[in-house]
C-alpha atoms as a PDB file:
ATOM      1  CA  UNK A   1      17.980  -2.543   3.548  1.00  0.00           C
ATOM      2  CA  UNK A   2      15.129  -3.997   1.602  1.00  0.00           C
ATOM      3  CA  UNK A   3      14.426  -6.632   3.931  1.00  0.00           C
ATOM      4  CA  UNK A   4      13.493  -4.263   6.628  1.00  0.00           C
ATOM      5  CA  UNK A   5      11.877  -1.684   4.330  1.00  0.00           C
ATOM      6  CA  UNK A   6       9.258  -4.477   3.178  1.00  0.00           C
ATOM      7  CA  UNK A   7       8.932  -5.467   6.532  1.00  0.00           C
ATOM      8  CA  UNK A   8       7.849  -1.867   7.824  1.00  0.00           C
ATOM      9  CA  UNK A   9       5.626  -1.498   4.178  1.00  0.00           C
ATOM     10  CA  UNK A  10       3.759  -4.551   5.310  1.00  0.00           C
ATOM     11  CA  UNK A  11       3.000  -3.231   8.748  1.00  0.00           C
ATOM     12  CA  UNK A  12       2.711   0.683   7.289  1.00  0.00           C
ATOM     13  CA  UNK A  13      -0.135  -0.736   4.669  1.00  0.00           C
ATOM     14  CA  UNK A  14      -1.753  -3.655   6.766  1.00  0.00           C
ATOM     15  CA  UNK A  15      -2.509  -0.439   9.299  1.00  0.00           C
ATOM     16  CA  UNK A  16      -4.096   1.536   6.978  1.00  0.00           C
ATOM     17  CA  UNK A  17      -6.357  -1.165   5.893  1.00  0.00           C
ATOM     18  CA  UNK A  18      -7.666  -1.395   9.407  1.00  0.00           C
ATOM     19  CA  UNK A  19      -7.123  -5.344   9.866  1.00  0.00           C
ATOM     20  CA  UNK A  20      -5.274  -7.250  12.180  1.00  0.00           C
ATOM     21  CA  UNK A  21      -1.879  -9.181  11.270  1.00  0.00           C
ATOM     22  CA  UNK A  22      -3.919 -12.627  12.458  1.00  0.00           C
ATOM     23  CA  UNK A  23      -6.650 -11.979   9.809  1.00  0.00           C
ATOM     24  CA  UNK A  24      -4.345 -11.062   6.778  1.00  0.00           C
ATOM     25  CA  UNK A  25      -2.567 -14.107   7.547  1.00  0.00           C
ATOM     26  CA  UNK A  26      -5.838 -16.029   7.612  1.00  0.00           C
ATOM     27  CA  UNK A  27      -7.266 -14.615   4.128  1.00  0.00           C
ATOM     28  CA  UNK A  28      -4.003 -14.824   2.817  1.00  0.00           C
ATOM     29  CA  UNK A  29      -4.347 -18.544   3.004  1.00  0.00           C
ATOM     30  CA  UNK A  30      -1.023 -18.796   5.734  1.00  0.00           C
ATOM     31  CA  UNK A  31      -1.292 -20.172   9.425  1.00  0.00           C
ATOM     32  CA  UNK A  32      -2.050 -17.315  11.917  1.00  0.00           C
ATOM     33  CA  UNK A  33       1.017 -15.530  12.746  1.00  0.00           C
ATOM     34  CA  UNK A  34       2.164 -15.614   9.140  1.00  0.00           C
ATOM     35  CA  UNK A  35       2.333 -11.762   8.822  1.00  0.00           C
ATOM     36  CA  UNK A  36       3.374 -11.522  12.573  1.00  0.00           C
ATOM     37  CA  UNK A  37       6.303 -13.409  11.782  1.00  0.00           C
ATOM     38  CA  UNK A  38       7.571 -10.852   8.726  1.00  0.00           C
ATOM     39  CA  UNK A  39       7.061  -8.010  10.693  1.00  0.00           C
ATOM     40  CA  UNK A  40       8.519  -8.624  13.744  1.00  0.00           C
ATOM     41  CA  UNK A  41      11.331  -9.605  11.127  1.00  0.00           C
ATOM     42  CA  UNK A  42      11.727 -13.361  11.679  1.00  0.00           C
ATOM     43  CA  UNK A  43      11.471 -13.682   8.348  1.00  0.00           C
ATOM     44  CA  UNK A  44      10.281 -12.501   4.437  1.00  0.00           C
ATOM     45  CA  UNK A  45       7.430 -13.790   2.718  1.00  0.00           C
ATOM     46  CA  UNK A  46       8.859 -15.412  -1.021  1.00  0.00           C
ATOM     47  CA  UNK A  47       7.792 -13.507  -4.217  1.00  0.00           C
ATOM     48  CA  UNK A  48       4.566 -15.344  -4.382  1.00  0.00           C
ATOM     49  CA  UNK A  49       3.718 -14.758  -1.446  1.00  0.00           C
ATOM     50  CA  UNK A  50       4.741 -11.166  -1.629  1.00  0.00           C
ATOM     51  CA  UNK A  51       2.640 -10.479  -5.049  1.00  0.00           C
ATOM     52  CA  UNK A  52      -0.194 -12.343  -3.157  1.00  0.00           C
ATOM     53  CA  UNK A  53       0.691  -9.568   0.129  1.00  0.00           C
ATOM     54  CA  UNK A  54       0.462  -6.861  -2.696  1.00  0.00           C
ATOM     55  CA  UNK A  55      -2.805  -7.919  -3.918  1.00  0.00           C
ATOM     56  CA  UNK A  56      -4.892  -8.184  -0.542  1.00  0.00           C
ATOM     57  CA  UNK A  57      -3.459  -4.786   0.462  1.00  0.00           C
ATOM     58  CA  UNK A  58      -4.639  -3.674  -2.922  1.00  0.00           C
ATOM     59  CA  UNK A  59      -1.559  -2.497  -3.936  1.00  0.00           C
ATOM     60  CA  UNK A  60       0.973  -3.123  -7.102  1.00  0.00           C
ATOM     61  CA  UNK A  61       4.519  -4.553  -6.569  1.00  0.00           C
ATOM     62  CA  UNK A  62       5.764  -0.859  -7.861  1.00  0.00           C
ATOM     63  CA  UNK A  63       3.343   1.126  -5.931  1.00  0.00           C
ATOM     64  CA  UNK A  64       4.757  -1.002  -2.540  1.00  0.00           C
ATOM     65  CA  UNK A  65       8.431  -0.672  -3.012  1.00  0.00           C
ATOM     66  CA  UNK A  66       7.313   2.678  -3.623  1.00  0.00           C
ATOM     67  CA  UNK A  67       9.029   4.508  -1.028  1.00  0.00           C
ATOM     68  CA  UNK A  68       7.785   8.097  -1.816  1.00  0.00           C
ATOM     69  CA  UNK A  69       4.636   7.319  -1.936  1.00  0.00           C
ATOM     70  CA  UNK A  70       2.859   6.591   1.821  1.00  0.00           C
ATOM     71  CA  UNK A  71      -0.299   6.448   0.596  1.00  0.00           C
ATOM     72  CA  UNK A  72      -0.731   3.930  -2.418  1.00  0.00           C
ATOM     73  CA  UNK A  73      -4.259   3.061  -1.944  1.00  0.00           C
ATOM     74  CA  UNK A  74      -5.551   6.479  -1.683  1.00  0.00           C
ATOM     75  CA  UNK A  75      -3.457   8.176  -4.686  1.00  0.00           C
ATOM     76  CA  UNK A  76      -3.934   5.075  -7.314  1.00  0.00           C
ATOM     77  CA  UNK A  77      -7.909   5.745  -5.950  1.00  0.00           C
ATOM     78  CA  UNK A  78      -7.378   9.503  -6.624  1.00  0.00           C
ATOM     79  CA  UNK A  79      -5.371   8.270 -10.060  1.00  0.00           C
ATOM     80  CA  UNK A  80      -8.258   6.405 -11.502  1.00  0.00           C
ATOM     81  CA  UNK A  81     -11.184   9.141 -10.970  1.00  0.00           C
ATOM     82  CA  UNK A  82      -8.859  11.619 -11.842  1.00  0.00           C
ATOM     83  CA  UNK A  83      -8.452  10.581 -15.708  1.00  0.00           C
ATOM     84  CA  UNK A  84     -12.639  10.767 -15.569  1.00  0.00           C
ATOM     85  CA  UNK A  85     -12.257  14.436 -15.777  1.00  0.00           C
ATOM     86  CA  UNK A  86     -12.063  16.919 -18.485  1.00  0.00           C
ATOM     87  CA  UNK A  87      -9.182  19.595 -19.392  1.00  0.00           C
ATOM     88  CA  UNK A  88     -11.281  22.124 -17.168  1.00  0.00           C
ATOM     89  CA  UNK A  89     -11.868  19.878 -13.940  1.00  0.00           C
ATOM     90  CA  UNK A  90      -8.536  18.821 -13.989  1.00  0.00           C
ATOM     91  CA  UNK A  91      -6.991  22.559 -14.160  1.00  0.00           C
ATOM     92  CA  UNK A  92      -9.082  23.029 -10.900  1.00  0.00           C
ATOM     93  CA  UNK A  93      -7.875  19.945  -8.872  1.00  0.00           C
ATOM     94  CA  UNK A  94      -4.180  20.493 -10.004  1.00  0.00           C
ATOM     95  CA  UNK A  95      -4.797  24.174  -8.490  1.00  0.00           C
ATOM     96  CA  UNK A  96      -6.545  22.920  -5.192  1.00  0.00           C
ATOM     97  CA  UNK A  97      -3.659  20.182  -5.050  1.00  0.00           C
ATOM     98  CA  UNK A  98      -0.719  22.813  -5.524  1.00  0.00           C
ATOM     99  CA  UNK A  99      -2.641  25.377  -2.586  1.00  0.00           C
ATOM    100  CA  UNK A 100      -2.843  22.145  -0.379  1.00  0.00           C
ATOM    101  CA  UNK A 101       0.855  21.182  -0.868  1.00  0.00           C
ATOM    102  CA  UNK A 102       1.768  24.854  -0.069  1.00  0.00           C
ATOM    103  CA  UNK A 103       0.320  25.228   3.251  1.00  0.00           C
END
């Protein structure tokens, strides 16, 4: 179950970071079909190298497994400017959020 769940995270995440499985592997330190070989499920990559997976894909270990959340990048982005805001700015981007998640 959670062998091919991290499997299609890696894949789901690598994609949105616009790079190819050959150069993760590369700046991940691993020979070049590293990250080919996880997701075409020939194998998993050990903790470290998971955590180290989690880090280039700027990403933390909680935000990958999770499984609600198909966008970690973008919301822990939106997260962090959010708490810049006042009482007043946030009131308006919790009401533009709930008219968006309406539609």
């Amino acid at each position: 179950m959670y062998e091919e769940f991290t499997q299609n995270r890696i894949v789901q995440l690598r994609m949105q970071k616009g790079v190819s499985a050959r150069d993760m592997s590369l700046s991940l330190g691993q020979n070049d079909s590293y990250i080919n070989r996880i997701e075409n499920k020939k194998g998993l990559p050990s903790l470290t190298g998971l955590f180290g997976i989690c880090e280039y894909l700027g990403v933390s270990p909680m935000e990958f497994f999770d499984e609600g959340n198909a966008y970690p990048t973008q919301l822990a982005d939106l997260i962090r400017n959010l708490r810049r805001l006042d009482a007043a700015e946030l009131e308006l981007v919790t009401n533009m959020v709930k008219t968006l998640a309406n539609k």
